[in-house]
PDB file of N, CA and C in Angstrom:
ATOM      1  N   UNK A   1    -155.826 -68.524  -8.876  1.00  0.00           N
ATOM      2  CA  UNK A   1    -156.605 -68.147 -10.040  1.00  0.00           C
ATOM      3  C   UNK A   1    -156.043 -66.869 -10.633  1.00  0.00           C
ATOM      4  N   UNK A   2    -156.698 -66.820 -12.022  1.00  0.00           N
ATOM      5  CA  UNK A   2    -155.354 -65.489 -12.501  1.00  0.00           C
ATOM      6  C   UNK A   2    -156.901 -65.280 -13.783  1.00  0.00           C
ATOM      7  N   UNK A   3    -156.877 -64.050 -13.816  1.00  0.00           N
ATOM      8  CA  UNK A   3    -158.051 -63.892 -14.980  1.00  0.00           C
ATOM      9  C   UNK A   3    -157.314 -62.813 -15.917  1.00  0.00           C
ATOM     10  N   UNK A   4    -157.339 -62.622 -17.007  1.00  0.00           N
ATOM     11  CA  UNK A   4    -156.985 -61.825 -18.272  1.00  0.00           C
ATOM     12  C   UNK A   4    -157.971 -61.221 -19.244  1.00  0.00           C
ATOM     13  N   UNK A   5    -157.945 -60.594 -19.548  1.00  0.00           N
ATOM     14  CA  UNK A   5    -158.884 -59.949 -20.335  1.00  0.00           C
ATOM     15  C   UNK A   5    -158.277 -58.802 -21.811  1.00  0.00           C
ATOM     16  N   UNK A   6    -158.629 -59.509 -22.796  1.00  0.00           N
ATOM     17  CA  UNK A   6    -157.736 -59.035 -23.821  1.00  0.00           C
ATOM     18  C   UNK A   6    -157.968 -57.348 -24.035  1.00  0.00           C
ATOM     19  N   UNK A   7    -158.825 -56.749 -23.554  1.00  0.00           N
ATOM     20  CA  UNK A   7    -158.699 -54.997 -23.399  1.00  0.00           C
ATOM     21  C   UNK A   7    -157.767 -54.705 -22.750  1.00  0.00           C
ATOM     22  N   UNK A   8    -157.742 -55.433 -21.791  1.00  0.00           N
ATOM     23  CA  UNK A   8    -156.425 -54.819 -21.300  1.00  0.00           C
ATOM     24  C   UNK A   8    -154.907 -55.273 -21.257  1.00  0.00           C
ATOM     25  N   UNK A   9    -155.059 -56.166 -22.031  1.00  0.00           N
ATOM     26  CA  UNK A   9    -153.323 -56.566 -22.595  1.00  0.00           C
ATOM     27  C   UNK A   9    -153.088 -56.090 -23.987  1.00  0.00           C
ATOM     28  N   UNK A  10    -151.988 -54.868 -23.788  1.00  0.00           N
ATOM     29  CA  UNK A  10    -151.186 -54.142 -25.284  1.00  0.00           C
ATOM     30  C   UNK A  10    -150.581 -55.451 -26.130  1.00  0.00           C
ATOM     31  N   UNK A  11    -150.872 -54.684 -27.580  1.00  0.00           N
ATOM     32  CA  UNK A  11    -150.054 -55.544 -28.270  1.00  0.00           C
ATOM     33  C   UNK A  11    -148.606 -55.691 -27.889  1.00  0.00           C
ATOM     34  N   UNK A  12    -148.240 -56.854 -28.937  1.00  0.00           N
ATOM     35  CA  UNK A  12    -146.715 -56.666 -28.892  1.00  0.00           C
ATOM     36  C   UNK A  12    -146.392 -57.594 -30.271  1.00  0.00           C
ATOM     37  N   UNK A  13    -145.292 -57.579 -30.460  1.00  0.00           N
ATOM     38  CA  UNK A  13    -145.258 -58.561 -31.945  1.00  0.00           C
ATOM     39  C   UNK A  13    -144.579 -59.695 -32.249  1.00  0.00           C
ATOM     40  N   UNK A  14    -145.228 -60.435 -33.086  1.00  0.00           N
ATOM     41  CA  UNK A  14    -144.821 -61.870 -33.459  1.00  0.00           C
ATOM     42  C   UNK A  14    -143.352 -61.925 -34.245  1.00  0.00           C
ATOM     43  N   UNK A  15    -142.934 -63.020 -33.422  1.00  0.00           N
ATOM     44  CA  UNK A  15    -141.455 -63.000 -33.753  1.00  0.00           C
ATOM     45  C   UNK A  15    -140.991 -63.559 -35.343  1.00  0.00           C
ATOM     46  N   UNK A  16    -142.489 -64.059 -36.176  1.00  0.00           N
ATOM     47  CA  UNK A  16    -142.088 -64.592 -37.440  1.00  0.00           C
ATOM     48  C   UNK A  16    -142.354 -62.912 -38.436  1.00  0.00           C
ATOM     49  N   UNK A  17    -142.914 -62.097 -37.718  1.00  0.00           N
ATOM     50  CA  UNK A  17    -143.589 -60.980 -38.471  1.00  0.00           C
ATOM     51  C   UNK A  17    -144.025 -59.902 -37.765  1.00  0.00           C
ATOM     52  N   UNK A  18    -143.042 -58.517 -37.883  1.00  0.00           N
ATOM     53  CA  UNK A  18    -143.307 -57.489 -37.279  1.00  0.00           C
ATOM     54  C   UNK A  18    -145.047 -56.879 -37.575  1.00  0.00           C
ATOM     55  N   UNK A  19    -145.333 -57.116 -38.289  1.00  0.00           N
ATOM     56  CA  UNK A  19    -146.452 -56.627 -39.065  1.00  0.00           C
ATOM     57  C   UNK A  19    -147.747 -57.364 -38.174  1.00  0.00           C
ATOM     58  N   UNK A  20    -147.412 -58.824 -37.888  1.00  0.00           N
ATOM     59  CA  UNK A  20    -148.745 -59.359 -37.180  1.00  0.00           C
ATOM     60  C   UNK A  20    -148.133 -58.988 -35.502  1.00  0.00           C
ATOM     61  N   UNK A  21    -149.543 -58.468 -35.022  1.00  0.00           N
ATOM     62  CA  UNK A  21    -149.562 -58.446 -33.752  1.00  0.00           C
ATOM     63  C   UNK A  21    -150.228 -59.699 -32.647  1.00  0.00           C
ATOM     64  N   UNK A  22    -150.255 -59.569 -31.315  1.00  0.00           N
ATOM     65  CA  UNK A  22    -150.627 -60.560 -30.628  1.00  0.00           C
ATOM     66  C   UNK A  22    -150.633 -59.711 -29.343  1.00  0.00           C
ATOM     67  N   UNK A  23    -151.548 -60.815 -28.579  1.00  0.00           N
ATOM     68  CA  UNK A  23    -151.945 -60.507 -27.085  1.00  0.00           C
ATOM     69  C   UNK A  23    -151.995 -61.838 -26.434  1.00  0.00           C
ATOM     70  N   UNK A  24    -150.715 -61.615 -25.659  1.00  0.00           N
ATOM     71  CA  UNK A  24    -150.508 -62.864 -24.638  1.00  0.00           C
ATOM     72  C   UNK A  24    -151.148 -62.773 -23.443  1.00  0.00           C
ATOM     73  N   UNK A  25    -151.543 -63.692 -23.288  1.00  0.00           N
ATOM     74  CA  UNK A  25    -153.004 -63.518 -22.049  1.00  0.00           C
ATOM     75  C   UNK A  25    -152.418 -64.634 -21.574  1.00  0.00           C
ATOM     76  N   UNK A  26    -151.467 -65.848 -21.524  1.00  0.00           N
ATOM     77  CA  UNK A  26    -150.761 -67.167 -20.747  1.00  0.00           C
ATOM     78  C   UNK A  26    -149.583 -67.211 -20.939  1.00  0.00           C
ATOM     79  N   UNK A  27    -148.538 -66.367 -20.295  1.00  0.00           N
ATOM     80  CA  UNK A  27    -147.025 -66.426 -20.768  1.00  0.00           C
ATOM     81  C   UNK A  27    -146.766 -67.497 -20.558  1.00  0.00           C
ATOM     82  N   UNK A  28    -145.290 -68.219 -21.393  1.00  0.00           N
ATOM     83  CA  UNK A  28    -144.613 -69.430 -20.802  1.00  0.00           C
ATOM     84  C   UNK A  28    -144.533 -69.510 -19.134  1.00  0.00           C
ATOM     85  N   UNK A  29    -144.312 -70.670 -18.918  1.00  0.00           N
ATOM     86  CA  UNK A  29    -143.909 -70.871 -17.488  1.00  0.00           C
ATOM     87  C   UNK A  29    -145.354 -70.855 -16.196  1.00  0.00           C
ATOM     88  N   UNK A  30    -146.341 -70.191 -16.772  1.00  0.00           N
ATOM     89  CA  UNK A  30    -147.804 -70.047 -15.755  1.00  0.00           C
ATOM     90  C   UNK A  30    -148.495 -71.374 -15.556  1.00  0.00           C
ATOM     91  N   UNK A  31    -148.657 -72.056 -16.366  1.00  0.00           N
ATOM     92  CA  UNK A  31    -149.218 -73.419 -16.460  1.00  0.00           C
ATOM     93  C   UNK A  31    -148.308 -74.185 -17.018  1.00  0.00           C
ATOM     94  N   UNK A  32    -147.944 -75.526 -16.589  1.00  0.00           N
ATOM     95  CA  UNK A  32    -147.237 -76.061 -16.679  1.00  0.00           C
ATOM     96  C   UNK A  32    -147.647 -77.048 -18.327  1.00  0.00           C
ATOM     97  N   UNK A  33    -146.079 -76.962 -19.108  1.00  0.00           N
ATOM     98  CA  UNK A  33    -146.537 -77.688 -20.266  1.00  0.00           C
ATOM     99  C   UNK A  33    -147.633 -76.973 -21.511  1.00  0.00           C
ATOM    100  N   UNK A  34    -147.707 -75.553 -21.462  1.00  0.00           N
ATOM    101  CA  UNK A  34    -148.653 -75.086 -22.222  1.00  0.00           C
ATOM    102  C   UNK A  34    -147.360 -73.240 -22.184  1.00  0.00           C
ATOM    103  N   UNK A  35    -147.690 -73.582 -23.346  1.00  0.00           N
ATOM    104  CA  UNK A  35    -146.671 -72.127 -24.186  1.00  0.00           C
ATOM    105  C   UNK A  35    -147.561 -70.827 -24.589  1.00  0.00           C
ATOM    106  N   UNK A  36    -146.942 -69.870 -24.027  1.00  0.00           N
ATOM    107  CA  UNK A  36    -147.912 -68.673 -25.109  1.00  0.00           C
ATOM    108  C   UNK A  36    -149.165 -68.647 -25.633  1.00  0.00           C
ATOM    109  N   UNK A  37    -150.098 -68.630 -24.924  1.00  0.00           N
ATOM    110  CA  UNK A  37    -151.510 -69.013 -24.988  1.00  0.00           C
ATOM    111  C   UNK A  37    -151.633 -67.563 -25.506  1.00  0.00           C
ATOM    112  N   UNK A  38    -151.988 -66.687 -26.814  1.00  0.00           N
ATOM    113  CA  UNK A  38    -152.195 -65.519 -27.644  1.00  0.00           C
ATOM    114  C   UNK A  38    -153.423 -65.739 -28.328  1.00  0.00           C
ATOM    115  N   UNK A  39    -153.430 -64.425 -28.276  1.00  0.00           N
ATOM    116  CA  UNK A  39    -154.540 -64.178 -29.825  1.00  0.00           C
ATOM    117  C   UNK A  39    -153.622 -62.865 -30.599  1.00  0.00           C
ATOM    118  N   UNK A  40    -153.709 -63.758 -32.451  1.00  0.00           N
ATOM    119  CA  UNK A  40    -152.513 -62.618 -32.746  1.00  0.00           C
ATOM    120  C   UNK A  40    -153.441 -62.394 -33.952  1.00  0.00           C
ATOM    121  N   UNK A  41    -153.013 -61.283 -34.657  1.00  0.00           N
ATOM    122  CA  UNK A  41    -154.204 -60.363 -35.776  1.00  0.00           C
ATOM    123  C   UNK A  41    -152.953 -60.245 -36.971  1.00  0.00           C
ATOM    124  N   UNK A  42    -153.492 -60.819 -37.940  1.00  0.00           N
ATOM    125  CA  UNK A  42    -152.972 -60.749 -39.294  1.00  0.00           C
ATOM    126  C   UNK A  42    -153.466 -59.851 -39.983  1.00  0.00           C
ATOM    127  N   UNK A  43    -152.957 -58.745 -40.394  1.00  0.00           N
ATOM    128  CA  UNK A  43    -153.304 -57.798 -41.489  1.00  0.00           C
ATOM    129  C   UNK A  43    -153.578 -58.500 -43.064  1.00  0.00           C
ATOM    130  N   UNK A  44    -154.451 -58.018 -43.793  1.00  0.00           N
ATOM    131  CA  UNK A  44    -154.353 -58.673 -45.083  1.00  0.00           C
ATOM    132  C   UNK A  44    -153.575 -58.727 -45.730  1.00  0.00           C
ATOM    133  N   UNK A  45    -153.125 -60.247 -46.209  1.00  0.00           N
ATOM    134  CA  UNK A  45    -151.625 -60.362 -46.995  1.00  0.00           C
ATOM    135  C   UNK A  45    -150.443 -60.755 -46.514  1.00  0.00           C
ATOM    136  N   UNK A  46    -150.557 -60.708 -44.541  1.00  0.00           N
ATOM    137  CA  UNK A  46    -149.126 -61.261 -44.072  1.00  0.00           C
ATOM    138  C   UNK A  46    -149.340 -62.678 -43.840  1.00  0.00           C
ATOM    139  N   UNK A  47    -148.201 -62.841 -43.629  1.00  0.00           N
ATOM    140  CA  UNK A  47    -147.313 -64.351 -43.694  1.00  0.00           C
ATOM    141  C   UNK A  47    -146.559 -64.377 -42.358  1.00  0.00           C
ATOM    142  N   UNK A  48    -146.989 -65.346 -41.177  1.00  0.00           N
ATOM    143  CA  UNK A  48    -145.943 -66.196 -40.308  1.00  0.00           C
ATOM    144  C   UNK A  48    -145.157 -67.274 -41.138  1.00  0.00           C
ATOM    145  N   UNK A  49    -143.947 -66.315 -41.898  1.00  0.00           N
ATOM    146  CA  UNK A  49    -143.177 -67.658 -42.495  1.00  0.00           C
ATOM    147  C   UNK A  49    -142.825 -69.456 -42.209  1.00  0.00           C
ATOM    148  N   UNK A  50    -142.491 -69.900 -43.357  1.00  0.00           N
ATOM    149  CA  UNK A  50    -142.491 -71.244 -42.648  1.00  0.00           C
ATOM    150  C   UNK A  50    -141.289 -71.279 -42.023  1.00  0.00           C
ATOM    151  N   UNK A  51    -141.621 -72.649 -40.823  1.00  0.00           N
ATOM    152  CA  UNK A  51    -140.829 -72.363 -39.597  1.00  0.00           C
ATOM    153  C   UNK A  51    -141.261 -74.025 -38.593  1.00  0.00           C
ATOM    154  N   UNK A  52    -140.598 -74.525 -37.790  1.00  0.00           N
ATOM    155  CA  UNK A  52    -141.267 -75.612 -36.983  1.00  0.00           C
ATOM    156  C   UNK A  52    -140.522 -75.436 -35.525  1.00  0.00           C
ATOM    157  N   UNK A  53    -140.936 -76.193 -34.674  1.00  0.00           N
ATOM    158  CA  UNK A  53    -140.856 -76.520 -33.485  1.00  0.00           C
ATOM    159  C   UNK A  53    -140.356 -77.472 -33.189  1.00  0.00           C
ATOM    160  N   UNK A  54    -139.206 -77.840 -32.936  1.00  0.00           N
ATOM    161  CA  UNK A  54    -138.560 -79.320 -32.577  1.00  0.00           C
ATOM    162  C   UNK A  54    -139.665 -79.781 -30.993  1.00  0.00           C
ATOM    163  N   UNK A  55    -139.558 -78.963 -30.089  1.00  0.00           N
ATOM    164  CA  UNK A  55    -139.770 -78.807 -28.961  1.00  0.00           C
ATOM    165  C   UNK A  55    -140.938 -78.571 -28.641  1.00  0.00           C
ATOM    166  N   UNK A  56    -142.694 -78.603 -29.188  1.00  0.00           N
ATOM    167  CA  UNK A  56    -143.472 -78.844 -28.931  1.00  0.00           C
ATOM    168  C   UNK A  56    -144.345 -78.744 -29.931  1.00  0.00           C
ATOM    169  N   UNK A  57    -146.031 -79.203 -29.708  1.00  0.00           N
ATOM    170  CA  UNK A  57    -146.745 -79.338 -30.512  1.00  0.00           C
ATOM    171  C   UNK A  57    -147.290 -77.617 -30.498  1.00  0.00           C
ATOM    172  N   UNK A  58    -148.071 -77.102 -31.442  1.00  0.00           N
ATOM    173  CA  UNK A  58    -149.168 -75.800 -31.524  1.00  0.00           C
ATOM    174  C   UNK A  58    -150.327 -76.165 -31.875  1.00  0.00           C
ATOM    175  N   UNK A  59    -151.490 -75.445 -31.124  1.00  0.00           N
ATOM    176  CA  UNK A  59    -152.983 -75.484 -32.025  1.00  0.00           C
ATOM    177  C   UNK A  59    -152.831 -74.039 -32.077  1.00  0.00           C
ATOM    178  N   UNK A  60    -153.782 -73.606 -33.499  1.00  0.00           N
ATOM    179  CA  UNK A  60    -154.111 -73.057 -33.799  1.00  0.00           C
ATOM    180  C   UNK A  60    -156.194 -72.524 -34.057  1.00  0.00           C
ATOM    181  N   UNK A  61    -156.173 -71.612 -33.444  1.00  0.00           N
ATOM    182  CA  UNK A  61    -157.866 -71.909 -33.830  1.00  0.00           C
ATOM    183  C   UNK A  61    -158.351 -70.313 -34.652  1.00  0.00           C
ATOM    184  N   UNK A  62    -158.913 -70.355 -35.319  1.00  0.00           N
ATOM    185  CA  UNK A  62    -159.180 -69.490 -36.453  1.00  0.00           C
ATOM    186  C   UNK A  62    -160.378 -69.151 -35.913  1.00  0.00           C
ATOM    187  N   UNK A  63    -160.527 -68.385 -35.251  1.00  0.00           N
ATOM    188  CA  UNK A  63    -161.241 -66.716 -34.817  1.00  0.00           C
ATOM    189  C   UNK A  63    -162.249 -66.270 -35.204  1.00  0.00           C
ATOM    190  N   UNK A  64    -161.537 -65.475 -36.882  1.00  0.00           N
ATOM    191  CA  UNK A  64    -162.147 -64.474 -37.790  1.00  0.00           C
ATOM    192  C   UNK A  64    -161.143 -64.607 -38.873  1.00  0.00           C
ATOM    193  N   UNK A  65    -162.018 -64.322 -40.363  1.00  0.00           N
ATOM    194  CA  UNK A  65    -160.728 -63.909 -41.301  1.00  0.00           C
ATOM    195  C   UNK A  65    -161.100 -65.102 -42.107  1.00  0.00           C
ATOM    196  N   UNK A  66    -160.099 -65.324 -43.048  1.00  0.00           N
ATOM    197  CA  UNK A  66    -159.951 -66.372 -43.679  1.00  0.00           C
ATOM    198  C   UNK A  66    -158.666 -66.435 -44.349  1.00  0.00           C
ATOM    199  N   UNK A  67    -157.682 -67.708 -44.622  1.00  0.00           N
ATOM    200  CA  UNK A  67    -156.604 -67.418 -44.855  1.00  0.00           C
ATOM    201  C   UNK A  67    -156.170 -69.158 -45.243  1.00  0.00           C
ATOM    202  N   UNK A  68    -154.749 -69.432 -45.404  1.00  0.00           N
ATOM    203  CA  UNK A  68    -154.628 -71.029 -45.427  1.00  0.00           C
ATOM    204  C   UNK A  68    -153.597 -71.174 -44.533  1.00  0.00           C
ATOM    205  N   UNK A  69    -153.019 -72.704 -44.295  1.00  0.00           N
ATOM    206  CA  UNK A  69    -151.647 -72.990 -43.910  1.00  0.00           C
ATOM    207  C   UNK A  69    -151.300 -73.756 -44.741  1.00  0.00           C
ATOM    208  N   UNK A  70    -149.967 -73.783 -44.732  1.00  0.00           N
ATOM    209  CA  UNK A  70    -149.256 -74.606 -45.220  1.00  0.00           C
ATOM    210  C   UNK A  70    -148.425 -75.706 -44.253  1.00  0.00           C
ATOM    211  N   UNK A  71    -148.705 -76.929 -44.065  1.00  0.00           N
ATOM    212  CA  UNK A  71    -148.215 -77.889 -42.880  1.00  0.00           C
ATOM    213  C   UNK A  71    -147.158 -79.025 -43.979  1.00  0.00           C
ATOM    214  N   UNK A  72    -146.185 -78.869 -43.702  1.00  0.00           N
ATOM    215  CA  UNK A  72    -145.124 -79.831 -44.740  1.00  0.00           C
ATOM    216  C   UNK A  72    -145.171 -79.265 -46.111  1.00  0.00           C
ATOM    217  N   UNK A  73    -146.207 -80.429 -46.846  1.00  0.00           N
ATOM    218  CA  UNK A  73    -146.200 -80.025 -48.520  1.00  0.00           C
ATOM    219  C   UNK A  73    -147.771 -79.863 -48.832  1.00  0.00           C
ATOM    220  N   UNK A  74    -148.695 -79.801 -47.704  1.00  0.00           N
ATOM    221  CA  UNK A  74    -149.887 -79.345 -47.435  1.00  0.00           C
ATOM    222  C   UNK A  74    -150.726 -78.140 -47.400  1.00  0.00           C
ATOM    223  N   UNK A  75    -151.347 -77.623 -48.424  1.00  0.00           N
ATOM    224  CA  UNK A  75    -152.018 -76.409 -47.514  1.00  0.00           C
ATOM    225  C   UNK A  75    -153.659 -76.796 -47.948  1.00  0.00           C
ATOM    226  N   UNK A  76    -153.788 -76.148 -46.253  1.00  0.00           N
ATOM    227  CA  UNK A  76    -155.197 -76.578 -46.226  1.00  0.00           C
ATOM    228  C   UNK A  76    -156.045 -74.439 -46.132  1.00  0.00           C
ATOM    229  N   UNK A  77    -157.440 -74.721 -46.658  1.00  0.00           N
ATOM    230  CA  UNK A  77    -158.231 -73.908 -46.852  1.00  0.00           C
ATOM    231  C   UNK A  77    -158.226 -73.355 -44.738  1.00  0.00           C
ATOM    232  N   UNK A  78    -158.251 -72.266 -44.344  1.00  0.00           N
ATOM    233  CA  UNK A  78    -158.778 -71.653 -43.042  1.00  0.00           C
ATOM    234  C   UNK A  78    -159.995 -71.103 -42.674  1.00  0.00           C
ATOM    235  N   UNK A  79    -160.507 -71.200 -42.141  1.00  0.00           N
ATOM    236  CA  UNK A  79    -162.062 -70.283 -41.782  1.00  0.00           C
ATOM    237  C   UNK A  79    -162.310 -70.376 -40.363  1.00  0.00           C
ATOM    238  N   UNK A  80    -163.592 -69.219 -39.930  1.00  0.00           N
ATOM    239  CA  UNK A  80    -163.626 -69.260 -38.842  1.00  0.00           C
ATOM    240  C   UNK A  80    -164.491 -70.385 -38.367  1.00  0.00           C
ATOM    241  N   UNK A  81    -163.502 -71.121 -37.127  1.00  0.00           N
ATOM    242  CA  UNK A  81    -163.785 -71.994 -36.330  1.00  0.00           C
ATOM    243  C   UNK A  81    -163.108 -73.284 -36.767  1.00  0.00           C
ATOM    244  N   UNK A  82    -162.049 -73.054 -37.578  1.00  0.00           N
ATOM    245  CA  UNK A  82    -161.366 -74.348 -37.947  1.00  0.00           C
ATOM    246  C   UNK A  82    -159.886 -74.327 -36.780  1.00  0.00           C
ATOM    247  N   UNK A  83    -159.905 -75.389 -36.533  1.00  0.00           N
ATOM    248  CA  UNK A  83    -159.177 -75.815 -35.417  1.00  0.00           C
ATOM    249  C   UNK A  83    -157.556 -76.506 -36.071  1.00  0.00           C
ATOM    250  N   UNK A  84    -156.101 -76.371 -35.734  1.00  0.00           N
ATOM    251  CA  UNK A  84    -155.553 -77.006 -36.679  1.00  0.00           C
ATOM    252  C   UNK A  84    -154.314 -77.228 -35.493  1.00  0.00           C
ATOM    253  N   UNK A  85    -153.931 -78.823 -35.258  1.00  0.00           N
ATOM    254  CA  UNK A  85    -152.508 -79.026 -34.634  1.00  0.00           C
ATOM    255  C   UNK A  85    -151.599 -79.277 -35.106  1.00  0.00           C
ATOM    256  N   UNK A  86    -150.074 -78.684 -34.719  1.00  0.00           N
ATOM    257  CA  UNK A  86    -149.675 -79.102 -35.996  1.00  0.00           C
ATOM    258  C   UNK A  86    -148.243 -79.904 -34.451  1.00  0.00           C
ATOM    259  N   UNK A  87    -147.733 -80.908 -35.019  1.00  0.00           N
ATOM    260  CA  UNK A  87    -146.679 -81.940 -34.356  1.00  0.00           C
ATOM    261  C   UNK A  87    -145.469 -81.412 -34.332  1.00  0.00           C
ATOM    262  N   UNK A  88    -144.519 -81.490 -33.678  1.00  0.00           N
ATOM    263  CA  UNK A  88    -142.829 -81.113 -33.107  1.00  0.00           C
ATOM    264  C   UNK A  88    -142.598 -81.389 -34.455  1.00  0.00           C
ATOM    265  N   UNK A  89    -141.665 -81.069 -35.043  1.00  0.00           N
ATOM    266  CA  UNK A  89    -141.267 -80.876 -36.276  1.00  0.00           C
ATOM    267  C   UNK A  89    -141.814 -80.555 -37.651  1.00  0.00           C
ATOM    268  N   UNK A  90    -143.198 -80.533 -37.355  1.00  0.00           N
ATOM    269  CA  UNK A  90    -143.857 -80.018 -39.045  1.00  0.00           C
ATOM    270  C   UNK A  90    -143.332 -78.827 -39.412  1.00  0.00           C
ATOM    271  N   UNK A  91    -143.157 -78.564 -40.358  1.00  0.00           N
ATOM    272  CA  UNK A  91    -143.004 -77.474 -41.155  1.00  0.00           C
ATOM    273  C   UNK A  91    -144.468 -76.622 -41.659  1.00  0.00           C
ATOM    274  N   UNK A  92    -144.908 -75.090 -41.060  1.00  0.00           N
ATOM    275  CA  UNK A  92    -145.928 -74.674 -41.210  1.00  0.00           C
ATOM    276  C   UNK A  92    -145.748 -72.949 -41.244  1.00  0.00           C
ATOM    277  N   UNK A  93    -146.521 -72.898 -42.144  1.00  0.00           N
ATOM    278  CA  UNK A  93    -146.745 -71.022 -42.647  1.00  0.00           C
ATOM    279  C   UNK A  93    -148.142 -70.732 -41.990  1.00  0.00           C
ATOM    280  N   UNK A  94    -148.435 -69.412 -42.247  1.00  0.00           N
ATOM    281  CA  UNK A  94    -149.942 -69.249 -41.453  1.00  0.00           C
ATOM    282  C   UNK A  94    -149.761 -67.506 -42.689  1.00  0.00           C
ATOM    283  N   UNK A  95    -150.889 -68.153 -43.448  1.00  0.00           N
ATOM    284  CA  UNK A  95    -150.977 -66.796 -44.197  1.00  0.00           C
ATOM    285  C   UNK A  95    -152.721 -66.229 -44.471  1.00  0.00           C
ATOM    286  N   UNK A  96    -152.640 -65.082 -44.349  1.00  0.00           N
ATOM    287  CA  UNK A  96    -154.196 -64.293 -43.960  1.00  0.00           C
ATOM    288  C   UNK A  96    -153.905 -63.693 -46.259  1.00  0.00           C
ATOM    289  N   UNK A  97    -154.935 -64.675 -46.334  1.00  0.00           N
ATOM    290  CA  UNK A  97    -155.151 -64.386 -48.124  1.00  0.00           C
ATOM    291  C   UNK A  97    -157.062 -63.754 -48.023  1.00  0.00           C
ATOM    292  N   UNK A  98    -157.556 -63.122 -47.047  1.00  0.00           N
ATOM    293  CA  UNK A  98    -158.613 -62.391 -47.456  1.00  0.00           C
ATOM    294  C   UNK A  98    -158.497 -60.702 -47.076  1.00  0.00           C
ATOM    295  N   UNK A  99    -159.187 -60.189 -47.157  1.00  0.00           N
ATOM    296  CA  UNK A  99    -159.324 -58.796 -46.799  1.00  0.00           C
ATOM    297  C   UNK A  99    -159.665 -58.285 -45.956  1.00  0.00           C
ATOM    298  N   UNK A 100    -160.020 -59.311 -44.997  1.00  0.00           N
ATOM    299  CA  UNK A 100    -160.027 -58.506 -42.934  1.00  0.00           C
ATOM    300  C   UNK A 100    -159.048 -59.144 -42.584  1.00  0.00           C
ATOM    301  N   UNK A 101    -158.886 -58.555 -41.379  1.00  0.00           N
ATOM    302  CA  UNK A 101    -157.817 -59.719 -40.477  1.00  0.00           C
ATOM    303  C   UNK A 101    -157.857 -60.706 -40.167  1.00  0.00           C
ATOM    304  N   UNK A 102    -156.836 -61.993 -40.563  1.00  0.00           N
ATOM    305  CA  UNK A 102    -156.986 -62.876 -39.923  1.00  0.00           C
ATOM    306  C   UNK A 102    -157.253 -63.260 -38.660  1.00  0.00           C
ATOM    307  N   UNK A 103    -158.088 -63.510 -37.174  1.00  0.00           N
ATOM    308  CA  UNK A 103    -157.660 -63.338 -36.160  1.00  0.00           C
ATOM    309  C   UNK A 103    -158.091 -64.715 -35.766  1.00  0.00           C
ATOM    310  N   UNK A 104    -156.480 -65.077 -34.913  1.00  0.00           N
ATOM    311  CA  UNK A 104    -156.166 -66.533 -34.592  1.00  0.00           C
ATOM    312  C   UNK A 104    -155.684 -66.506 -33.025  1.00  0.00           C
ATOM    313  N   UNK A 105    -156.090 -67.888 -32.262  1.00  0.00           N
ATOM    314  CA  UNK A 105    -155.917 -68.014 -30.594  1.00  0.00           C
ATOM    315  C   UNK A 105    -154.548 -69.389 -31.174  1.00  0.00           C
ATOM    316  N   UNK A 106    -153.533 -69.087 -30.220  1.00  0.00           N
ATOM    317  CA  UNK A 106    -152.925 -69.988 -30.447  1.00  0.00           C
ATOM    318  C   UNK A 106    -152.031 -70.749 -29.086  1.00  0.00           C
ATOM    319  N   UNK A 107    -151.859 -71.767 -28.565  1.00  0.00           N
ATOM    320  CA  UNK A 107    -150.655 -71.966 -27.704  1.00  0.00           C
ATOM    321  C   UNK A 107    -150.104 -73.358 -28.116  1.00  0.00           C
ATOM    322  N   UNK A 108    -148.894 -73.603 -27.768  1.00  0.00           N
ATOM    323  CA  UNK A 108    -147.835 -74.775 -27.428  1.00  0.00           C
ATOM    324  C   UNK A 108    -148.532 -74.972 -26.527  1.00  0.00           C
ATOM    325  N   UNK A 109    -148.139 -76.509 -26.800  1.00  0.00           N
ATOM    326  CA  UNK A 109    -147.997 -77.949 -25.790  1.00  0.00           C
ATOM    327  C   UNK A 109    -146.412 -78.561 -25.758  1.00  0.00           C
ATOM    328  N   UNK A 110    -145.675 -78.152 -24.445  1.00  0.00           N
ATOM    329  CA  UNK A 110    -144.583 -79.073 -24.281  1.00  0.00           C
ATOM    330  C   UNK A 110    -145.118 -80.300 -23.585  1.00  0.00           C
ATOM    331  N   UNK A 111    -143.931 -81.593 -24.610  1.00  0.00           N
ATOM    332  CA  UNK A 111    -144.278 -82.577 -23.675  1.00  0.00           C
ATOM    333  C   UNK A 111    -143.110 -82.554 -22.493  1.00  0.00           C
TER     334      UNK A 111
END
């Protein structure tokens, strides 16, 4: 058993955007088949550029905040408690368009 507690894990930063931070509480490799289990904080106005995953699926679950994605040629509205997966190759942005922070839990699924 392994317990985490986000007070006490420092930020560190997202590799699409120095600006958004995150707290990894499930590094790769701990559970098998499950990636970077985070909660990462969007300042108002940033952008996780678009970008995809050959190599596994992501959920995303929306926290706090409000903001959209963009999945292919899609963007859908965000709010809190909207849940969103996106498949090995989609193409997807994650942008915080209100005035608190976006704050989002996110991990990969390798198959």
């Amino acid at each position: 058993m392994k317990i985490t507690s986000l007070d006490k894990i420092t930020d560190s930063e997202v590799s699409h955007n120095y600006k958004i931070k995150k707290r990894l509480m499930i590094p790769n490799d701990q559970i098998p088949h499950i990636s970077n289990f985070s909660q990462a904080t969007f300042p108002p106005g940033e952008i996780a550029p678009s970008h995809q995953h050959s190599d596994m699926s992501e959920v995303f679950f929306i926290q706090s905040g409000q903001g959209e994605i963009q999945v292919n040629d899609n963007c859908h509205i965000i709010k809190p408690g909207t849940c969103i997966t996106i498949e090995p190759g989609d193409e997807h942005e994650l942008r915080n368009t209100g005035s608190e922070n976006l704050v989002v839990l996110y991990f990969g699924v390798i198959p």
